[in-house]
PDB file of N, CA and C in Angstrom:
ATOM      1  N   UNK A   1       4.633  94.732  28.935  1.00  0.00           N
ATOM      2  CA  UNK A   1       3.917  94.294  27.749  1.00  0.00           C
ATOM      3  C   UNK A   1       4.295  95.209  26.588  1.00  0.00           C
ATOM      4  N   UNK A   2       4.297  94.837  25.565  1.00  0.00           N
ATOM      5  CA  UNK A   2       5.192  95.206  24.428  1.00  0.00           C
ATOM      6  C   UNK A   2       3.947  96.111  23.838  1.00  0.00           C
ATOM      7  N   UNK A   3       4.016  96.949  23.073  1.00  0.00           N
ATOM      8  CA  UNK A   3       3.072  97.897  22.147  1.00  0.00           C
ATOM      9  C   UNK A   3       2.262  97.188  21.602  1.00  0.00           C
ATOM     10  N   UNK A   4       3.184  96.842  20.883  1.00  0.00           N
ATOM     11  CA  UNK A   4       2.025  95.875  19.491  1.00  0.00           C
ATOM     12  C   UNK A   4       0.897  95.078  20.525  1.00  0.00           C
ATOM     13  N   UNK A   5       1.004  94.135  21.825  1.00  0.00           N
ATOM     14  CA  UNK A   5       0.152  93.546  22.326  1.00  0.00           C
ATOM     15  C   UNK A   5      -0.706  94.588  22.967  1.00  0.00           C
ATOM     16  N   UNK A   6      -1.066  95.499  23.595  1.00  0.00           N
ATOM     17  CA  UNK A   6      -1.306  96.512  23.955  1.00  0.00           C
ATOM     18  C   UNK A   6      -2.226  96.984  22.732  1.00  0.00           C
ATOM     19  N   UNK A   7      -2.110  97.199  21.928  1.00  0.00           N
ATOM     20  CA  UNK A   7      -2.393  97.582  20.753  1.00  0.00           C
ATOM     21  C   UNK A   7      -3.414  96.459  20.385  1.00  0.00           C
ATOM     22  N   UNK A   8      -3.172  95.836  20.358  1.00  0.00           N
ATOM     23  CA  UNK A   8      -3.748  94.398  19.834  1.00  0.00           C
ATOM     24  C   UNK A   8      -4.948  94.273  21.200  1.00  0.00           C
ATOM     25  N   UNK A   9      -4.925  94.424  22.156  1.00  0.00           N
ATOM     26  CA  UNK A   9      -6.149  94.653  23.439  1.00  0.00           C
ATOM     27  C   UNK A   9      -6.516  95.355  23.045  1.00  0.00           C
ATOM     28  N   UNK A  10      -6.511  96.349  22.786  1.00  0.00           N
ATOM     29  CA  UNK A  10      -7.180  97.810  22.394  1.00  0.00           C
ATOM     30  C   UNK A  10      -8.431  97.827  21.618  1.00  0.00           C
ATOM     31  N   UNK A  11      -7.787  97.425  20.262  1.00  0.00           N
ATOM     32  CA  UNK A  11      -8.706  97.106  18.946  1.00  0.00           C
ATOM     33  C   UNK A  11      -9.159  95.664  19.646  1.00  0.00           C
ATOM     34  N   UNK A  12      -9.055  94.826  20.338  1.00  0.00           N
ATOM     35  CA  UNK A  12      -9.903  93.952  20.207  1.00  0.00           C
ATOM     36  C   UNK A  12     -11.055  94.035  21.017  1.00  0.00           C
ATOM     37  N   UNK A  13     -10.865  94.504  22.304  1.00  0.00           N
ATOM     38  CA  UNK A  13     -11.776  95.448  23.168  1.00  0.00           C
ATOM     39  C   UNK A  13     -12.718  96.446  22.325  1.00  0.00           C
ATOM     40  N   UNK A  14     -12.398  97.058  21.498  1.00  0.00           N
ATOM     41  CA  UNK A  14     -13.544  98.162  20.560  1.00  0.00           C
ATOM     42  C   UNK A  14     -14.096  97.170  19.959  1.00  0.00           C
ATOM     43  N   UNK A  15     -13.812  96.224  19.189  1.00  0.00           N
ATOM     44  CA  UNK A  15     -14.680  95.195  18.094  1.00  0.00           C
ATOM     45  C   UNK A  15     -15.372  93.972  19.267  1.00  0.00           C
ATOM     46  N   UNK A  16     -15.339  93.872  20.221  1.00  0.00           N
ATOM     47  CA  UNK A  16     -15.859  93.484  20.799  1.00  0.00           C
ATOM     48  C   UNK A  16     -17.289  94.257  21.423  1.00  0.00           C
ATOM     49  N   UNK A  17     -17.082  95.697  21.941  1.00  0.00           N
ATOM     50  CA  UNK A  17     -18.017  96.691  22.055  1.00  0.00           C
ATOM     51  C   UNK A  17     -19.103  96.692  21.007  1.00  0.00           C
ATOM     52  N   UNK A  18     -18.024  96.746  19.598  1.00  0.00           N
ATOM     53  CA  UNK A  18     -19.081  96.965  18.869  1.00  0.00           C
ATOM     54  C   UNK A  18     -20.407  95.473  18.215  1.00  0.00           C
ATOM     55  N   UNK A  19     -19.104  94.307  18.695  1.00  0.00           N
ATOM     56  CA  UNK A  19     -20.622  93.377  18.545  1.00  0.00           C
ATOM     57  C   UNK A  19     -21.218  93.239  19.108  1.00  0.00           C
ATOM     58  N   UNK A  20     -21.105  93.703  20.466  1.00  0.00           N
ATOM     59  CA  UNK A  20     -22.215  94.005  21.482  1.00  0.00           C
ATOM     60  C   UNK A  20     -23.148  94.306  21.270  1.00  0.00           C
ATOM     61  N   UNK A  21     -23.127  96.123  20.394  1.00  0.00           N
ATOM     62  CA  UNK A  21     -24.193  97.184  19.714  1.00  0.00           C
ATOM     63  C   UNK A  21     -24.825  95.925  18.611  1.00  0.00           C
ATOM     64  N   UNK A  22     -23.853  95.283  17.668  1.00  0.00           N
ATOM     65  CA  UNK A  22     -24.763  94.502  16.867  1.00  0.00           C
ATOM     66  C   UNK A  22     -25.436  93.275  17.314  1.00  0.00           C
ATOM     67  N   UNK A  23     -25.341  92.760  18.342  1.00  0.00           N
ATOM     68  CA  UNK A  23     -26.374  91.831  18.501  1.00  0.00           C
ATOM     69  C   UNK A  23     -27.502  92.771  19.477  1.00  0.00           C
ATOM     70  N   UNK A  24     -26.934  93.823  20.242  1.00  0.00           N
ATOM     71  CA  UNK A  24     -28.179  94.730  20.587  1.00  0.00           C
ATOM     72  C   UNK A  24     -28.964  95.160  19.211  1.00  0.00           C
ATOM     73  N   UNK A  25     -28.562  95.555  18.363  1.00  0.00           N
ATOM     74  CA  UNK A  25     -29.734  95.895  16.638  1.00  0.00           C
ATOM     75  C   UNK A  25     -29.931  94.815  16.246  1.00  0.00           C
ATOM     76  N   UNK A  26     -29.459  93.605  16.723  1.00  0.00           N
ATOM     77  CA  UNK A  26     -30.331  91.866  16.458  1.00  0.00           C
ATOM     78  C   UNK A  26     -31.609  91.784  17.458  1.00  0.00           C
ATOM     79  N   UNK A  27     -31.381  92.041  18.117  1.00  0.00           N
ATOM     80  CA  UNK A  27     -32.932  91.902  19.356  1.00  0.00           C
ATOM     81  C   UNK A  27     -33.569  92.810  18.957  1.00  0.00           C
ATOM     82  N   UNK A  28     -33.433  94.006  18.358  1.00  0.00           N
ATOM     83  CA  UNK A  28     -34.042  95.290  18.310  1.00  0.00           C
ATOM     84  C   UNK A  28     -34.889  95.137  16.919  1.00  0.00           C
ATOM     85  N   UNK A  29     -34.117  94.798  16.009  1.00  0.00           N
ATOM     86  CA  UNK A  29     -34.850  93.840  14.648  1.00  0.00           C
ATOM     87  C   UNK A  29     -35.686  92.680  15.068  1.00  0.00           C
ATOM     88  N   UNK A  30     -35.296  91.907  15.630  1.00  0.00           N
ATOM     89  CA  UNK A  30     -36.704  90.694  15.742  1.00  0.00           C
ATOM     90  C   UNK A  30     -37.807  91.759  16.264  1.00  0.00           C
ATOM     91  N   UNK A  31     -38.064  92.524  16.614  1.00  0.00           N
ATOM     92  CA  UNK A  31     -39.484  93.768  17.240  1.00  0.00           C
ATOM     93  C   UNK A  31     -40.115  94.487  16.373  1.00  0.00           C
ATOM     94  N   UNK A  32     -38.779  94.921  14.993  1.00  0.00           N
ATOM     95  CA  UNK A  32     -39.532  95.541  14.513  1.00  0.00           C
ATOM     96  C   UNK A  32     -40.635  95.081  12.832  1.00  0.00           C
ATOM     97  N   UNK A  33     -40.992  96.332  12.557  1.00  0.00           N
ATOM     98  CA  UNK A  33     -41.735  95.634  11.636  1.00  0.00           C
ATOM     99  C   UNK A  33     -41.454  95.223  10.250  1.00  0.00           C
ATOM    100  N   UNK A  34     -41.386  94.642   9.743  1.00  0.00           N
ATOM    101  CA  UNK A  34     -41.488  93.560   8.448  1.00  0.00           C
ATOM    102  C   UNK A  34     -39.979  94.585   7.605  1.00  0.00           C
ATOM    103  N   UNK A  35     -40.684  96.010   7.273  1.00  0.00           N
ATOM    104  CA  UNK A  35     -39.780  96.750   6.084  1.00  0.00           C
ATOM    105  C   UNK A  35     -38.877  97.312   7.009  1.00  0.00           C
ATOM    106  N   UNK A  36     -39.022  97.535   8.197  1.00  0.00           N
ATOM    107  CA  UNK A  36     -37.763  97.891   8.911  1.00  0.00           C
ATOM    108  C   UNK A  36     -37.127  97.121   9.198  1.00  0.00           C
ATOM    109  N   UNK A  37     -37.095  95.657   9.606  1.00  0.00           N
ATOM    110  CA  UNK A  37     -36.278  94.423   9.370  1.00  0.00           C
ATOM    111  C   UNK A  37     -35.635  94.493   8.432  1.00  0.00           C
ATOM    112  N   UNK A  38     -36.315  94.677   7.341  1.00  0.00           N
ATOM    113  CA  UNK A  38     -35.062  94.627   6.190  1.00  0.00           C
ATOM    114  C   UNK A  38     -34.212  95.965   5.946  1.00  0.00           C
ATOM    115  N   UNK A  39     -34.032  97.010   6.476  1.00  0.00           N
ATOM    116  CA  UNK A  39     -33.294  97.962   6.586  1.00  0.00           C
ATOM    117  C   UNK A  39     -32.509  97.340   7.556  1.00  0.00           C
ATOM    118  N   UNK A  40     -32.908  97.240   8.976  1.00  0.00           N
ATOM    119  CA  UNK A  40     -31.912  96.635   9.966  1.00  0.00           C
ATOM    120  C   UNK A  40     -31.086  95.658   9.384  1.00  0.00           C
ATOM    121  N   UNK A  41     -31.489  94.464   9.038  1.00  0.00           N
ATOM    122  CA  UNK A  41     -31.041  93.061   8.581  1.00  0.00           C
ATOM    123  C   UNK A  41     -29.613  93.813   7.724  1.00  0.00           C
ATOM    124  N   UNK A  42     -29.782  94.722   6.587  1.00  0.00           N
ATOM    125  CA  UNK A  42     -29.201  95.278   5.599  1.00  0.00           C
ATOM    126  C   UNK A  42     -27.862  95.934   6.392  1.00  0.00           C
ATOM    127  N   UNK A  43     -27.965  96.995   7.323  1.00  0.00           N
ATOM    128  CA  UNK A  43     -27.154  97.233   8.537  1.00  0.00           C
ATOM    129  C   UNK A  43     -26.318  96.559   9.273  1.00  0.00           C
ATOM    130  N   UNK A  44     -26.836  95.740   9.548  1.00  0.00           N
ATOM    131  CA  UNK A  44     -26.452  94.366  10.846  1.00  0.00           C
ATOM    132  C   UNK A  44     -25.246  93.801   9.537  1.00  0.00           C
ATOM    133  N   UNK A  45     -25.870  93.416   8.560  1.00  0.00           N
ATOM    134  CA  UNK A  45     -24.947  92.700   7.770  1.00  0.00           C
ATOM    135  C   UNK A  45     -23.812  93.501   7.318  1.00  0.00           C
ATOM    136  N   UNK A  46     -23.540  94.965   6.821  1.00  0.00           N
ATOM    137  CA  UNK A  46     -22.850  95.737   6.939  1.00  0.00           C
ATOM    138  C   UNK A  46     -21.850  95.724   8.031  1.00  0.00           C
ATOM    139  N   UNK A  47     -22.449  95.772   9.167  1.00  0.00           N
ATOM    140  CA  UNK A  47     -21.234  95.672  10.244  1.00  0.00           C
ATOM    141  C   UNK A  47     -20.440  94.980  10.421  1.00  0.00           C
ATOM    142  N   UNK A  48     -21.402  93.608  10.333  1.00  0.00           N
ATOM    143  CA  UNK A  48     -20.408  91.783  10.217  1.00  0.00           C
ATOM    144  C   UNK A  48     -19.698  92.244   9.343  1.00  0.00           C
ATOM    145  N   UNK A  49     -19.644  92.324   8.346  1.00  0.00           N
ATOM    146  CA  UNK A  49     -18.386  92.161   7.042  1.00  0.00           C
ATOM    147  C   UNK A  49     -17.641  93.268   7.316  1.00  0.00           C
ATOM    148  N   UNK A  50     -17.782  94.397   7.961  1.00  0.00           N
ATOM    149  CA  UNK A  50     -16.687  95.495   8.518  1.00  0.00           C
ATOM    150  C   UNK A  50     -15.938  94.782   9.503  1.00  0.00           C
ATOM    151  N   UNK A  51     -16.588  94.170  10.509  1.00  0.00           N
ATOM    152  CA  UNK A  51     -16.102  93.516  11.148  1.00  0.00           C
ATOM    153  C   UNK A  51     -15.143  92.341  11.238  1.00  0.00           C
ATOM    154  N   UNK A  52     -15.710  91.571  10.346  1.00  0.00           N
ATOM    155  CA  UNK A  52     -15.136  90.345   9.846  1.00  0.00           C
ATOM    156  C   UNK A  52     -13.627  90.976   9.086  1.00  0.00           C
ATOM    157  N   UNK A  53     -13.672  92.024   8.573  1.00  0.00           N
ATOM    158  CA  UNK A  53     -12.554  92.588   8.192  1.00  0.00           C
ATOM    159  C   UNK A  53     -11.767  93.155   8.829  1.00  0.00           C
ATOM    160  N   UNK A  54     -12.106  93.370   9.813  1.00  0.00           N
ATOM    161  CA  UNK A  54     -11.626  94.091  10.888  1.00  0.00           C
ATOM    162  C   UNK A  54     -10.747  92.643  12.021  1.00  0.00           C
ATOM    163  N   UNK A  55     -11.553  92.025  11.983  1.00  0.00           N
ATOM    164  CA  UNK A  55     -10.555  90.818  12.546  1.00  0.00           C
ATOM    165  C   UNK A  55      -9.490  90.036  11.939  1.00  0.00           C
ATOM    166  N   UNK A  56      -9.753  90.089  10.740  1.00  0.00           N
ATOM    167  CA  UNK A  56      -8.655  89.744   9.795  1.00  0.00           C
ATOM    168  C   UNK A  56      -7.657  90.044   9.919  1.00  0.00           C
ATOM    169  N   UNK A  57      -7.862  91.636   9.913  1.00  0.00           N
ATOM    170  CA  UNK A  57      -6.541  92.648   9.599  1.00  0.00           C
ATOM    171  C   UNK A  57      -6.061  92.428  11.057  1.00  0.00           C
ATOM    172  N   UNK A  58      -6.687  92.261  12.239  1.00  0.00           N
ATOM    173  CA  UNK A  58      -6.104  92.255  13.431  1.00  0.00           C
ATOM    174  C   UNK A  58      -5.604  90.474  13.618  1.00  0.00           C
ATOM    175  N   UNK A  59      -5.990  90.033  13.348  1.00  0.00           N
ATOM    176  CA  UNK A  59      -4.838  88.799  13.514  1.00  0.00           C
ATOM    177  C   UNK A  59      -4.159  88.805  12.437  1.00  0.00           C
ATOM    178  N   UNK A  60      -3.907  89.170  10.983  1.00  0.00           N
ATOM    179  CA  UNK A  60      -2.617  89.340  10.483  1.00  0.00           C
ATOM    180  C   UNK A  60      -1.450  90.500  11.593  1.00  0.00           C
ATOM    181  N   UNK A  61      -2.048  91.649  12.179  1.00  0.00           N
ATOM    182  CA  UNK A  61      -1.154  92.201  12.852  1.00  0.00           C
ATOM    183  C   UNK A  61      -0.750  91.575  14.188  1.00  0.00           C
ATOM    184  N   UNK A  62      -1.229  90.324  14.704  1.00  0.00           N
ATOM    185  CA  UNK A  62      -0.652  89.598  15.855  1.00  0.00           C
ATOM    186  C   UNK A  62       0.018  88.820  15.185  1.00  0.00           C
ATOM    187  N   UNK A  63       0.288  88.244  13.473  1.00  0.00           N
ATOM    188  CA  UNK A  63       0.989  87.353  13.342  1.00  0.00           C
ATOM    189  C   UNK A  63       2.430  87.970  12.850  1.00  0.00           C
ATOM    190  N   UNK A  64       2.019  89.137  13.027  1.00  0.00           N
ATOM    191  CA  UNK A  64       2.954  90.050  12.242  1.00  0.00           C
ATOM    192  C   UNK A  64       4.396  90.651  13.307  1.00  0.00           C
ATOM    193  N   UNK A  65       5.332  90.411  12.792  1.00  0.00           N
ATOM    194  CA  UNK A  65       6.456  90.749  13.875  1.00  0.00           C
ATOM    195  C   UNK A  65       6.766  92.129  14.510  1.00  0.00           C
ATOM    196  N   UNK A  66       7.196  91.864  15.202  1.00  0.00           N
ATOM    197  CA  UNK A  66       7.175  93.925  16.055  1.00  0.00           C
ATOM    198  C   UNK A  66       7.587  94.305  14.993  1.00  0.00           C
ATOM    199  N   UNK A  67       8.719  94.232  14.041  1.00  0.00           N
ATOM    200  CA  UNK A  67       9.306  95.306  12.742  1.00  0.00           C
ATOM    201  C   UNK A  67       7.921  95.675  11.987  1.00  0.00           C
ATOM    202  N   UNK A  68       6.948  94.693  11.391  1.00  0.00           N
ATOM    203  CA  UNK A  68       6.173  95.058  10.641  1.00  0.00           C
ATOM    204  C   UNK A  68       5.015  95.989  11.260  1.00  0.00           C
ATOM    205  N   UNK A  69       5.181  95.918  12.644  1.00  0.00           N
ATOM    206  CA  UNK A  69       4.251  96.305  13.185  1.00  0.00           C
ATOM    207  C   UNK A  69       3.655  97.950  13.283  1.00  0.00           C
ATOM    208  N   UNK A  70       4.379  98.658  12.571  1.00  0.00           N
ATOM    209  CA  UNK A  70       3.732 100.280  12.207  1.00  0.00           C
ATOM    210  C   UNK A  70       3.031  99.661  10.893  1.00  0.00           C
ATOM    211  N   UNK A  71       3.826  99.330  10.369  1.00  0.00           N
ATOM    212  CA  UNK A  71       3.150  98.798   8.713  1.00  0.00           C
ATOM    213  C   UNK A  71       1.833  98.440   8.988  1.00  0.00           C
ATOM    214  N   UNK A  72       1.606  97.348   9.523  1.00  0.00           N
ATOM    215  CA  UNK A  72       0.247  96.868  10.101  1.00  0.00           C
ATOM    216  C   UNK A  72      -0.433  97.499  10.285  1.00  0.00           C
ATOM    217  N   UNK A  73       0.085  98.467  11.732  1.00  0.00           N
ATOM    218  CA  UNK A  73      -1.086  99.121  12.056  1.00  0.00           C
ATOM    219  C   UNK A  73      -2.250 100.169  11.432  1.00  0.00           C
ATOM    220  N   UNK A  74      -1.483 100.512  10.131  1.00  0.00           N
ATOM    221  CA  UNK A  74      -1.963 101.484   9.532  1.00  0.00           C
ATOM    222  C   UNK A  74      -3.169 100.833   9.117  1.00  0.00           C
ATOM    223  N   UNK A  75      -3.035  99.754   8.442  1.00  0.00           N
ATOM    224  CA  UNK A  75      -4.648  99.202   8.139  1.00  0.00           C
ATOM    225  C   UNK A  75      -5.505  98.768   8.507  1.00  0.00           C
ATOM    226  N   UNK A  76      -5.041  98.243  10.083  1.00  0.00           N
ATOM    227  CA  UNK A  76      -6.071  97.744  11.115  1.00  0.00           C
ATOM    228  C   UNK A  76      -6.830  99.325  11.399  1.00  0.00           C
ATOM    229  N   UNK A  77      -6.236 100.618  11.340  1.00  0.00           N
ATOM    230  CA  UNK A  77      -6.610 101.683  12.143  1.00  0.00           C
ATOM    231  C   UNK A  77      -7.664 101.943  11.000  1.00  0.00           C
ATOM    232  N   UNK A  78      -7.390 101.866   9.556  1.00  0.00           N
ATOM    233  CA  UNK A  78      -8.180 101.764   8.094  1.00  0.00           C
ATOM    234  C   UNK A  78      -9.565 101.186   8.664  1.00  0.00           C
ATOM    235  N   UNK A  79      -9.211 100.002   8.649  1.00  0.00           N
ATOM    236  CA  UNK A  79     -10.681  99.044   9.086  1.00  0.00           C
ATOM    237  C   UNK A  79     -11.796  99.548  10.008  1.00  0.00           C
ATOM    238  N   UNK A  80     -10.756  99.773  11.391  1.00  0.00           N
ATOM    239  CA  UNK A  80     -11.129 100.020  12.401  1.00  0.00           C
ATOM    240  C   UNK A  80     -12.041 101.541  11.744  1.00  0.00           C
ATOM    241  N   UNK A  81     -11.823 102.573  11.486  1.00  0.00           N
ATOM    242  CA  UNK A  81     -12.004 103.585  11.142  1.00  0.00           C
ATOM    243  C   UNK A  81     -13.841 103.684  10.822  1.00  0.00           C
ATOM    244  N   UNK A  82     -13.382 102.796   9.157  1.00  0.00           N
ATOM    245  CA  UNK A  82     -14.226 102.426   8.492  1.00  0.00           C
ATOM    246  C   UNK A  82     -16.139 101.581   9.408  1.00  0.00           C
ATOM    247  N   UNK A  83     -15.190 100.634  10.367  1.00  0.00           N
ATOM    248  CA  UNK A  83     -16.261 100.254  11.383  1.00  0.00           C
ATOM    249  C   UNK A  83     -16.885 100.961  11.629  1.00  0.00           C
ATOM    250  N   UNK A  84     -16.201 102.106  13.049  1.00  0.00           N
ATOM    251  CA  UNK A  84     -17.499 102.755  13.368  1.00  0.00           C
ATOM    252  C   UNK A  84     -17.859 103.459  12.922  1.00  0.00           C
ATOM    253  N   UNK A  85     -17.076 103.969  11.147  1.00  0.00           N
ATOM    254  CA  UNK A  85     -18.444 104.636  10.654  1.00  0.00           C
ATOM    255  C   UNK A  85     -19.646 103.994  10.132  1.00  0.00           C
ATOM    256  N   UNK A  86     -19.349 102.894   9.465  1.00  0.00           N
ATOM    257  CA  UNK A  86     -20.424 101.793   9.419  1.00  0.00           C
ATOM    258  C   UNK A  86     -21.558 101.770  10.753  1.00  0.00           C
ATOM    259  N   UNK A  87     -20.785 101.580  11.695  1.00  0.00           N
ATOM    260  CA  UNK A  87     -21.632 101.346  13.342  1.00  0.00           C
ATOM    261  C   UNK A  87     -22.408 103.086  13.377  1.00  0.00           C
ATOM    262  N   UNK A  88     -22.001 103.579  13.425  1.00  0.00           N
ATOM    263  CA  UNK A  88     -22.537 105.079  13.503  1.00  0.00           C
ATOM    264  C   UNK A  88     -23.730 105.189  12.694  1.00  0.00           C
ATOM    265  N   UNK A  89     -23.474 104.800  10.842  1.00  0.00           N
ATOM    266  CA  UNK A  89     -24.494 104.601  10.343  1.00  0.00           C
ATOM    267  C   UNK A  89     -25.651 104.182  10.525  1.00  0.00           C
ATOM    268  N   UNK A  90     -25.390 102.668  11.340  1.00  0.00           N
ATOM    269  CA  UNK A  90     -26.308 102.057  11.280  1.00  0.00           C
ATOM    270  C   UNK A  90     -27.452 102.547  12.600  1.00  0.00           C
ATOM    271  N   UNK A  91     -26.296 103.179  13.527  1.00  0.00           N
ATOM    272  CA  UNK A  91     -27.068 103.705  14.553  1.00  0.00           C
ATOM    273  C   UNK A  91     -28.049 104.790  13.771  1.00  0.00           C
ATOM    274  N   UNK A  92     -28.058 105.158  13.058  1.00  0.00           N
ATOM    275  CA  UNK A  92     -29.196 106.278  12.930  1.00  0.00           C
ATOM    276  C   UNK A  92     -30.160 105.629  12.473  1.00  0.00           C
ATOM    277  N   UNK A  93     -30.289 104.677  11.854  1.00  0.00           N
ATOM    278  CA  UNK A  93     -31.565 103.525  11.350  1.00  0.00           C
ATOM    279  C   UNK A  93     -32.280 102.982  12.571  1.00  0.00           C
ATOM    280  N   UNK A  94     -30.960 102.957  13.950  1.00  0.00           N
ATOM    281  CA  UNK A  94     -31.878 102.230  14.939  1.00  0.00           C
ATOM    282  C   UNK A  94     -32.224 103.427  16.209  1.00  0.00           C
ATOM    283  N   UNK A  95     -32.119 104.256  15.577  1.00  0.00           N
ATOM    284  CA  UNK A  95     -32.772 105.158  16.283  1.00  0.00           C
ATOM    285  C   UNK A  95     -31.859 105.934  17.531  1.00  0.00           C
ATOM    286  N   UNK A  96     -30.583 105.054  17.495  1.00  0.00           N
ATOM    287  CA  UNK A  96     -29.638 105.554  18.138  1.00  0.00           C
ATOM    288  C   UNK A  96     -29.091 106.772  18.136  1.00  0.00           C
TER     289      UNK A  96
END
């Protein structure tokens, strides 16, 4: 199996982990109360759009040919980066 695919399991395996954690702070928000919902809610939505960016950049780098493929990676690792600090963040709101 070639790098780039390897690579491409990798990051998709972590963004998968991490929507795990976010639909775990989705169950964890329907419990709590009213003004902490909306901190969570605020969080949760943070992650999606890290995320959502984060998948982007990873299927432009599967559409992307092995040559481009250092090029790529640099910004999927950007995204990726950016995630779990987002995810980290949000863990301290949920008590994580």
């Amino acid at each position: 199996m070639s790098d780039k695919k390897l690579y491409e399991q990798k990051i998709q395996a972590e963004f998968d982990t991490c929507k795990a954690q976010v639909d775990k702070f989705k169950a964890e928000a329907s419990g709590a109360s009213a003004n902490a919902q909306i901190e969570m809610h605020k969080q949760i939505k943070q992650l999606e759009e890290k995320m959502s960016e984060g998948k982007t950049k990873l299927q432009e780098l599967a559409d992307a040919s092995e040559e481009k493929f250092d090029e790529m990676k640099k910004g999927v690792e950007s995204i990726w980066q950016s995630t779990k600090s987002t995810l980290h963040h949000a863990s301290k709101h949920f008590g994580k």
